[in-house]
PDB file of N, CA and C in Angstrom:
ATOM      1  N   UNK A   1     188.137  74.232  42.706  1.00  0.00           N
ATOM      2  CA  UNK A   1     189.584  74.418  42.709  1.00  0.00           C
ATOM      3  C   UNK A   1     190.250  73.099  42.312  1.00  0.00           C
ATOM      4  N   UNK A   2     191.697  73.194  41.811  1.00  0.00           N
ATOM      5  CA  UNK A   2     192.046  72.123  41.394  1.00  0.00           C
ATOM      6  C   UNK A   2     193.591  72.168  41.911  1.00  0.00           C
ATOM      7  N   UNK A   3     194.066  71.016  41.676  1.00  0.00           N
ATOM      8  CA  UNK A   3     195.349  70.966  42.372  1.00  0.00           C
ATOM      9  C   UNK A   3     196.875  71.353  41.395  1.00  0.00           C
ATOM     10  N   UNK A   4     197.643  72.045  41.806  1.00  0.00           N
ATOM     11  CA  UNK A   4     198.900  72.652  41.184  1.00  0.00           C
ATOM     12  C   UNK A   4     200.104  72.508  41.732  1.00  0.00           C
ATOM     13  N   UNK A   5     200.997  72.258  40.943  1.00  0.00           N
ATOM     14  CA  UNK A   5     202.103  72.279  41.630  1.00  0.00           C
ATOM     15  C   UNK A   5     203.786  73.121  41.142  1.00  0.00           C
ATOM     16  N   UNK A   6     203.723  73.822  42.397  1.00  0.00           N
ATOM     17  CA  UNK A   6     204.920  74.608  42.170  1.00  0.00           C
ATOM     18  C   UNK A   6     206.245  74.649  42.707  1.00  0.00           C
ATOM     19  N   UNK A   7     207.362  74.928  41.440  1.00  0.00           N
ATOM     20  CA  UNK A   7     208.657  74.294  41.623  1.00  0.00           C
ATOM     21  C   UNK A   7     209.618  75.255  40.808  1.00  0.00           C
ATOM     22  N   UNK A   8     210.998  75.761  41.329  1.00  0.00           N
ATOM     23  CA  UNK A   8     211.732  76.511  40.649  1.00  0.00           C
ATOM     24  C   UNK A   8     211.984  75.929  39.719  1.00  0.00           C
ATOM     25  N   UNK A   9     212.108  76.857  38.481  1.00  0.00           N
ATOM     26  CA  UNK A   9     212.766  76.715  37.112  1.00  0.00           C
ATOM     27  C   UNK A   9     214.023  75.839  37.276  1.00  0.00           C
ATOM     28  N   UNK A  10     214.870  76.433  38.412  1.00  0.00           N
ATOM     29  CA  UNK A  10     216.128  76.004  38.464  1.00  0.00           C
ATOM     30  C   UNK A  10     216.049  75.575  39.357  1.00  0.00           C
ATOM     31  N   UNK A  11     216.701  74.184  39.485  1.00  0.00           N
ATOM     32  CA  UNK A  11     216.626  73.274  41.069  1.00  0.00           C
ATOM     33  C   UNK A  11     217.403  73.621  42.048  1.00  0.00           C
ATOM     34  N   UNK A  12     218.118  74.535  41.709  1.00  0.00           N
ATOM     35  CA  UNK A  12     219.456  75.149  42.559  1.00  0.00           C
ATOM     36  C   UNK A  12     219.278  76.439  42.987  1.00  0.00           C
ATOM     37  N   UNK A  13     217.614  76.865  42.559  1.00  0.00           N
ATOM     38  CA  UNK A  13     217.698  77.801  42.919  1.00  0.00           C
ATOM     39  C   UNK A  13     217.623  78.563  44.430  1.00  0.00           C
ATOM     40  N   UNK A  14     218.693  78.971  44.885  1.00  0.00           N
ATOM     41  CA  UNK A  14     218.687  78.965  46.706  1.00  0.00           C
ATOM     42  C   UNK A  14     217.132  79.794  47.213  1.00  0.00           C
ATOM     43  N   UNK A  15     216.912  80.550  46.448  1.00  0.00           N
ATOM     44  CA  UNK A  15     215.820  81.173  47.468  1.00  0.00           C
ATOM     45  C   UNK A  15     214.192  79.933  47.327  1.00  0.00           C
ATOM     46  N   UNK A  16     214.351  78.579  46.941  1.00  0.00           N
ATOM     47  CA  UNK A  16     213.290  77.629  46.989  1.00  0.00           C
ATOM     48  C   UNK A  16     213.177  77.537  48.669  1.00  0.00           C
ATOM     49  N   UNK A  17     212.117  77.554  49.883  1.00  0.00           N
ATOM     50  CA  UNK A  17     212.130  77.386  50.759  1.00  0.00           C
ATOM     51  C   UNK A  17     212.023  76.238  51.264  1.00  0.00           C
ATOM     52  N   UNK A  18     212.656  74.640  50.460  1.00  0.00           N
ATOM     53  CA  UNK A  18     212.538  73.719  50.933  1.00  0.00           C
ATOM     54  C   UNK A  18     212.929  72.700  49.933  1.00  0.00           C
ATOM     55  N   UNK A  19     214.454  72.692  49.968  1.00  0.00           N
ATOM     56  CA  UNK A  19     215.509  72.202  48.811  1.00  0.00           C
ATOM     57  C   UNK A  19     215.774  70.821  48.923  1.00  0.00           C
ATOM     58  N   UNK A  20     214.594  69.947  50.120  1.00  0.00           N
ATOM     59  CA  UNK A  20     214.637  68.792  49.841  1.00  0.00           C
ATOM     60  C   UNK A  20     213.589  68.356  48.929  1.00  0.00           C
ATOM     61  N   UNK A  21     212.567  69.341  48.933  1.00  0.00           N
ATOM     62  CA  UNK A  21     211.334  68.818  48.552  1.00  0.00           C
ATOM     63  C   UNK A  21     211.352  69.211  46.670  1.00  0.00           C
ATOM     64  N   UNK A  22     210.940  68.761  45.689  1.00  0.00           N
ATOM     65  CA  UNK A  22     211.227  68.716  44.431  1.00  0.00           C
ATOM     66  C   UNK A  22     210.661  69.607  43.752  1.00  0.00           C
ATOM     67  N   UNK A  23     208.837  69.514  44.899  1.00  0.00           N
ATOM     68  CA  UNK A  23     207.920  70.578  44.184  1.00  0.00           C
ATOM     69  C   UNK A  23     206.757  70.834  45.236  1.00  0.00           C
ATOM     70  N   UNK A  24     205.893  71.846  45.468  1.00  0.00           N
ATOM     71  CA  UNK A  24     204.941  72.195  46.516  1.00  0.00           C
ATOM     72  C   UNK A  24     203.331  71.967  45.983  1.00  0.00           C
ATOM     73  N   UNK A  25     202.657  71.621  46.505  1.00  0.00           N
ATOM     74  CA  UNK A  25     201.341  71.029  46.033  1.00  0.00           C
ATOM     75  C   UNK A  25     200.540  72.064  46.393  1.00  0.00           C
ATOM     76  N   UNK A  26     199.900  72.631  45.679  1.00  0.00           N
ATOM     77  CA  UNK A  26     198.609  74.012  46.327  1.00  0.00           C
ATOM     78  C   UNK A  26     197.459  73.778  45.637  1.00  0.00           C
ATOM     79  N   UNK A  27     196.381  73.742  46.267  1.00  0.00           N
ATOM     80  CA  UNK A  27     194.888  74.042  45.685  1.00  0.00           C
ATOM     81  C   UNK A  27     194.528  75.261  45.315  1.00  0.00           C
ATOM     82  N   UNK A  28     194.153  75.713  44.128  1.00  0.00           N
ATOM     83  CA  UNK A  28     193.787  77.346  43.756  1.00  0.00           C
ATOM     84  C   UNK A  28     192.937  77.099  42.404  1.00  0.00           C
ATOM     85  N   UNK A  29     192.355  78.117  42.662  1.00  0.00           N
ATOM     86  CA  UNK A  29     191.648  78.364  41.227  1.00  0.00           C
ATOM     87  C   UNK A  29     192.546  77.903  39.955  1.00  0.00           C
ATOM     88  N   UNK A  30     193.218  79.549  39.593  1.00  0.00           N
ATOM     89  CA  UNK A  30     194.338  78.982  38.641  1.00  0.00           C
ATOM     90  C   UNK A  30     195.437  79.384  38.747  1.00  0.00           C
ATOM     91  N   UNK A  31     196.418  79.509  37.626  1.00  0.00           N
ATOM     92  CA  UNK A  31     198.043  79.816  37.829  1.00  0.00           C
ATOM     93  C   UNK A  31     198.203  80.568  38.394  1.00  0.00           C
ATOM     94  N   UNK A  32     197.396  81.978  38.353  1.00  0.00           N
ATOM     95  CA  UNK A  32     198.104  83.343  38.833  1.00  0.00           C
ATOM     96  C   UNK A  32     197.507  83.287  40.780  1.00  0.00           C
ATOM     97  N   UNK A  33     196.259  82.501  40.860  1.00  0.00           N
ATOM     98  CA  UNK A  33     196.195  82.257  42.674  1.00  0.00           C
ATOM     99  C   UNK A  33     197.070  81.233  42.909  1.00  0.00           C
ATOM    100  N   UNK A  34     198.064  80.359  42.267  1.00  0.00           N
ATOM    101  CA  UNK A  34     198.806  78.978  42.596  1.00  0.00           C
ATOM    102  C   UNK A  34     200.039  80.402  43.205  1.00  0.00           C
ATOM    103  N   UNK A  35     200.555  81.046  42.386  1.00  0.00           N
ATOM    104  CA  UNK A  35     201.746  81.898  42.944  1.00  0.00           C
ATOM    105  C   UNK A  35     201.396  82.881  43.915  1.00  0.00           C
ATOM    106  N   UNK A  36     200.373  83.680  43.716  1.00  0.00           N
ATOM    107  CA  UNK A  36     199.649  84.302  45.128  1.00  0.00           C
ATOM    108  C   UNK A  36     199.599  83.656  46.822  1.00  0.00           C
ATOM    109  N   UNK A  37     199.216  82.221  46.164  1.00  0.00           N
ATOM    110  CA  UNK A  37     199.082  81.065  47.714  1.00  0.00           C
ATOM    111  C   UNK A  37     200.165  81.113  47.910  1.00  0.00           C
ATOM    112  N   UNK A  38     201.309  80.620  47.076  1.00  0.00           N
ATOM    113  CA  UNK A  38     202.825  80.142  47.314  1.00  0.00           C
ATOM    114  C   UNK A  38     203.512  81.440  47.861  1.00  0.00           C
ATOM    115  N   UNK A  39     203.436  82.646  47.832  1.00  0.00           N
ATOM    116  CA  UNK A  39     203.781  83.949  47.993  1.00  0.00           C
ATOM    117  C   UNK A  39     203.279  83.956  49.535  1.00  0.00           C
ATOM    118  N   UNK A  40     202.508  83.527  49.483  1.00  0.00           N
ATOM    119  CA  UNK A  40     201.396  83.980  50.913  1.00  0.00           C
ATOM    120  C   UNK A  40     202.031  82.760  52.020  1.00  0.00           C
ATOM    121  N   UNK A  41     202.066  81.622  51.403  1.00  0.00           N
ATOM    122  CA  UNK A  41     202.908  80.547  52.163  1.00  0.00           C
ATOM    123  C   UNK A  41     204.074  80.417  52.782  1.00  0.00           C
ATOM    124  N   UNK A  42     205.036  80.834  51.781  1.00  0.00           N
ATOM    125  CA  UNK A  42     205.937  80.840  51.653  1.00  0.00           C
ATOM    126  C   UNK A  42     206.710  82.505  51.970  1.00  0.00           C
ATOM    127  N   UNK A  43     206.160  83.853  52.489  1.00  0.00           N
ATOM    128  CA  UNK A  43     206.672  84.776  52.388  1.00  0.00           C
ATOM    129  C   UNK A  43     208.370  85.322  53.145  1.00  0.00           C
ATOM    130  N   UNK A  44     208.804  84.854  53.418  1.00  0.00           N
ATOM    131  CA  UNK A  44     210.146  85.101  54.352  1.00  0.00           C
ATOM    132  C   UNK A  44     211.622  84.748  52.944  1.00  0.00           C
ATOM    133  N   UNK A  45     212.199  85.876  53.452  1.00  0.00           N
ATOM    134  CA  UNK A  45     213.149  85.611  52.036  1.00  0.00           C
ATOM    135  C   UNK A  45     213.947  85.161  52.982  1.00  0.00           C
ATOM    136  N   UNK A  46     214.681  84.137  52.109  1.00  0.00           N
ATOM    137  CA  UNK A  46     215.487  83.174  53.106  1.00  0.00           C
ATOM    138  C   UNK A  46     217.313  83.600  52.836  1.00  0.00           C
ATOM    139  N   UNK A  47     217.836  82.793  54.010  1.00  0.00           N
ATOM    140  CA  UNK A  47     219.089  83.092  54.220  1.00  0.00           C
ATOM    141  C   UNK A  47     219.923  82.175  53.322  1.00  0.00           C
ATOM    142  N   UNK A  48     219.562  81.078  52.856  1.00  0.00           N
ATOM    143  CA  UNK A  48     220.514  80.541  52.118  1.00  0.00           C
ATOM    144  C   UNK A  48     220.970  78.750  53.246  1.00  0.00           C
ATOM    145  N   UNK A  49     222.082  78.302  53.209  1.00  0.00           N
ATOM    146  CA  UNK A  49     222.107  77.203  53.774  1.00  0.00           C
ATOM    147  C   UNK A  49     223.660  77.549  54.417  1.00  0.00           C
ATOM    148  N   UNK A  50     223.903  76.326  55.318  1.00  0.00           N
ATOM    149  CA  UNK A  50     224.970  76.889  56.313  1.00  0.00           C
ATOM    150  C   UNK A  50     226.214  76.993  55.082  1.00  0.00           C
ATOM    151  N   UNK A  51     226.122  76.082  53.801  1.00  0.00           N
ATOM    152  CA  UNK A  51     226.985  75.835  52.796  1.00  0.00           C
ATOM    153  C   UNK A  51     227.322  77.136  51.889  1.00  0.00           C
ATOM    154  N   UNK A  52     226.055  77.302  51.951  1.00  0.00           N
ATOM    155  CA  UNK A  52     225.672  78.803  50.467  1.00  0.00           C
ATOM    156  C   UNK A  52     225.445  79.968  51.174  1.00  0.00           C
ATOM    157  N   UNK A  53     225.402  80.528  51.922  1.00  0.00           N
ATOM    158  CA  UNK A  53     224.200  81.359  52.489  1.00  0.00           C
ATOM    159  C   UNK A  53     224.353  82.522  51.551  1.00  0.00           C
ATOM    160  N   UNK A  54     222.995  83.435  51.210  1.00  0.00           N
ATOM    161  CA  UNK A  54     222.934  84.532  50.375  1.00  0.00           C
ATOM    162  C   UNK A  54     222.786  85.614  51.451  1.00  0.00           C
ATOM    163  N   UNK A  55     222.873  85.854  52.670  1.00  0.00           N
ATOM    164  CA  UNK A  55     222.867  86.711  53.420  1.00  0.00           C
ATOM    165  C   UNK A  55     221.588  87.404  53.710  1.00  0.00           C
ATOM    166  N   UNK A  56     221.691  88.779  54.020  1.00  0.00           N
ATOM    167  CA  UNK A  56     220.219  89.621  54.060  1.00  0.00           C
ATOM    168  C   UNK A  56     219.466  90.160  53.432  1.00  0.00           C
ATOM    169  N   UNK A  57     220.268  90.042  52.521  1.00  0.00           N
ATOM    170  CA  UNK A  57     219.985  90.679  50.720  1.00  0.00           C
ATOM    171  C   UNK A  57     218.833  89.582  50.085  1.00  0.00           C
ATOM    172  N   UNK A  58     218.548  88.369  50.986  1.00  0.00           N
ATOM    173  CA  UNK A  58     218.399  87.247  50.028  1.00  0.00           C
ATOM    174  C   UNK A  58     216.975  87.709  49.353  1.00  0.00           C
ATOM    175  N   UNK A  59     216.469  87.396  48.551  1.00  0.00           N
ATOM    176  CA  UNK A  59     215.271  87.668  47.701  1.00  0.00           C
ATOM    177  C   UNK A  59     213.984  85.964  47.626  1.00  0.00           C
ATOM    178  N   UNK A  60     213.079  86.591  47.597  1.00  0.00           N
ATOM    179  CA  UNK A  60     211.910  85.535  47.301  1.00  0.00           C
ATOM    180  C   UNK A  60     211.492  85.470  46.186  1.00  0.00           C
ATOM    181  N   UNK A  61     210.581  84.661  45.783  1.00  0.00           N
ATOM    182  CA  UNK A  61     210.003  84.459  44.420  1.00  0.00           C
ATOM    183  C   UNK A  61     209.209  85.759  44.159  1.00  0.00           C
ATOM    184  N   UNK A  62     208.604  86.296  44.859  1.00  0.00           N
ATOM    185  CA  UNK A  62     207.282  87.332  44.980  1.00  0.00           C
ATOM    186  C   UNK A  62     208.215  88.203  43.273  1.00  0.00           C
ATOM    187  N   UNK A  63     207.458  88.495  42.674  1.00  0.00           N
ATOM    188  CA  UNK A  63     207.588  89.682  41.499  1.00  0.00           C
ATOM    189  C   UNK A  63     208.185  88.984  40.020  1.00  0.00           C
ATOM    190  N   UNK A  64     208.650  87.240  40.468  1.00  0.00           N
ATOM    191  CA  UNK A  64     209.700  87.172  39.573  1.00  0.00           C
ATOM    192  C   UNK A  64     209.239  85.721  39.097  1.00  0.00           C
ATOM    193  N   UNK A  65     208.227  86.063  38.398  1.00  0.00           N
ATOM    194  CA  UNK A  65     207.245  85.016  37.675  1.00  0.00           C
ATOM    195  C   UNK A  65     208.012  84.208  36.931  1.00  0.00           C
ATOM    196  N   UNK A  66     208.795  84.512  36.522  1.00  0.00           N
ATOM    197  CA  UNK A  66     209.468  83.278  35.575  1.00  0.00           C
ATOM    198  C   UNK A  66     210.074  81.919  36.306  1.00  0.00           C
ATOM    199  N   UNK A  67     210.629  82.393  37.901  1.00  0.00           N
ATOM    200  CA  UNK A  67     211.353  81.718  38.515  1.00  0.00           C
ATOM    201  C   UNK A  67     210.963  80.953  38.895  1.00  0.00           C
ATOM    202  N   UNK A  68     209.394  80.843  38.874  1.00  0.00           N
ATOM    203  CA  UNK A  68     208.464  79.928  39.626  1.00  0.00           C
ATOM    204  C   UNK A  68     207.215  79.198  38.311  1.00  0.00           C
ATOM    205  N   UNK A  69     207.618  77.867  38.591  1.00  0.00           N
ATOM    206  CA  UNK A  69     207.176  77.265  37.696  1.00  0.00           C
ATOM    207  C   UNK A  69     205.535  76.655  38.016  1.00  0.00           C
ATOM    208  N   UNK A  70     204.647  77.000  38.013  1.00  0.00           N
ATOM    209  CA  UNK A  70     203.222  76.321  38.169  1.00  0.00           C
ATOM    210  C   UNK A  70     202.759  74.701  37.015  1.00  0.00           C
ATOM    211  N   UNK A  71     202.525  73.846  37.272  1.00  0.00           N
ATOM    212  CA  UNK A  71     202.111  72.680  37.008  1.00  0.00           C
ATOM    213  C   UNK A  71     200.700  72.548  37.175  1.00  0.00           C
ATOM    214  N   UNK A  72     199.402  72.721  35.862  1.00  0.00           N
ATOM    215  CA  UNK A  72     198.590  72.553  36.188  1.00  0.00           C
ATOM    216  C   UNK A  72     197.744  71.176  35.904  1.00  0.00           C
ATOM    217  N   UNK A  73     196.533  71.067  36.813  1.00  0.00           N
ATOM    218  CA  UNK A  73     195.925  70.160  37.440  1.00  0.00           C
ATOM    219  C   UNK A  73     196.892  68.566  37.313  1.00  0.00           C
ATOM    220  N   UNK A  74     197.277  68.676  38.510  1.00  0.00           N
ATOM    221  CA  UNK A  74     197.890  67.657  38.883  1.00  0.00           C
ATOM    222  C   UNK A  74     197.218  66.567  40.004  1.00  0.00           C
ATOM    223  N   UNK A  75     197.852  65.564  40.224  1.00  0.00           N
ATOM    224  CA  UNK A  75     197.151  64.444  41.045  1.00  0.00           C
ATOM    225  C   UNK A  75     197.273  65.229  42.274  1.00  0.00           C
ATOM    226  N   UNK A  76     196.400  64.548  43.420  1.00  0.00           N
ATOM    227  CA  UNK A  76     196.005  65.261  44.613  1.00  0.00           C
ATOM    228  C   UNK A  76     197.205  64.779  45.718  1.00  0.00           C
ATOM    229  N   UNK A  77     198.156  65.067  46.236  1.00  0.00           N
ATOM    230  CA  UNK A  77     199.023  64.638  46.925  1.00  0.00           C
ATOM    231  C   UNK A  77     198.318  63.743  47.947  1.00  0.00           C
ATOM    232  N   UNK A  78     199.197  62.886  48.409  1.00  0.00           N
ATOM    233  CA  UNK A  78     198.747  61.863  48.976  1.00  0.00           C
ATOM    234  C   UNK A  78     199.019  62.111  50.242  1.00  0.00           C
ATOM    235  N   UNK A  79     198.284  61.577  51.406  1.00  0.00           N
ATOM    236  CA  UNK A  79     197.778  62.124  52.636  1.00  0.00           C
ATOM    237  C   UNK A  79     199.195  61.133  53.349  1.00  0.00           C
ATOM    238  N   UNK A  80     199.823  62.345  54.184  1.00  0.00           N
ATOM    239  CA  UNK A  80     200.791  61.847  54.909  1.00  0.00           C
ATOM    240  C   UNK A  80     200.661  60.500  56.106  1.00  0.00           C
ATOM    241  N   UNK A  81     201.276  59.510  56.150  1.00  0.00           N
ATOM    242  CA  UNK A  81     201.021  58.083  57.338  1.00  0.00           C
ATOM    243  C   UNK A  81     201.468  59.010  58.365  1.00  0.00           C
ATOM    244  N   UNK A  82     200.278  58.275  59.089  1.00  0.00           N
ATOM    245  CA  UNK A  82     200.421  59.033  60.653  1.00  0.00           C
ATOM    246  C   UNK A  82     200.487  57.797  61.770  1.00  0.00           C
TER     247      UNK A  82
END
């Protein structure tokens, strides 16, 4: 397995589950298990922010391949200071 990294097309896009972070680091075979993991990770469609919120309606990446950008074999993220 090799390392990937996935990040909305659009940086604004509200349903990203973590709008500080730029891009998500996953180990997978290839592109199509990088969005499977991230799907599987990430599954809860989110509400939006106290600023934006998209309500109950809100939608996830799951079905909408374009929205989600995969980066392949990338450097191995670096191990958090503890």
């Amino acid at each position: 397995m090799i390392w990937f990294a996935a990040r909305p097309r659009d940086p604004a896009d509200p349903r990203w589950p973590l709008p500080e972070t730029l891009r998500i680091t996953l180990k997978a075979e290839n592109t199509d298990a990088t969005r499977r993991r991230f799907e599987k990770v990430y599954p809860s469609e989110p509400f939006g922010t106290p600023g934006h919120p998209i309500g109950d309606g809100g939608s996830s990446f799951r079905g909408d391949a374009e929205a989600l950008v995969v980066v392949v074999g990338i450097d191995a993220p670096l191990a958090p200071n503890t």
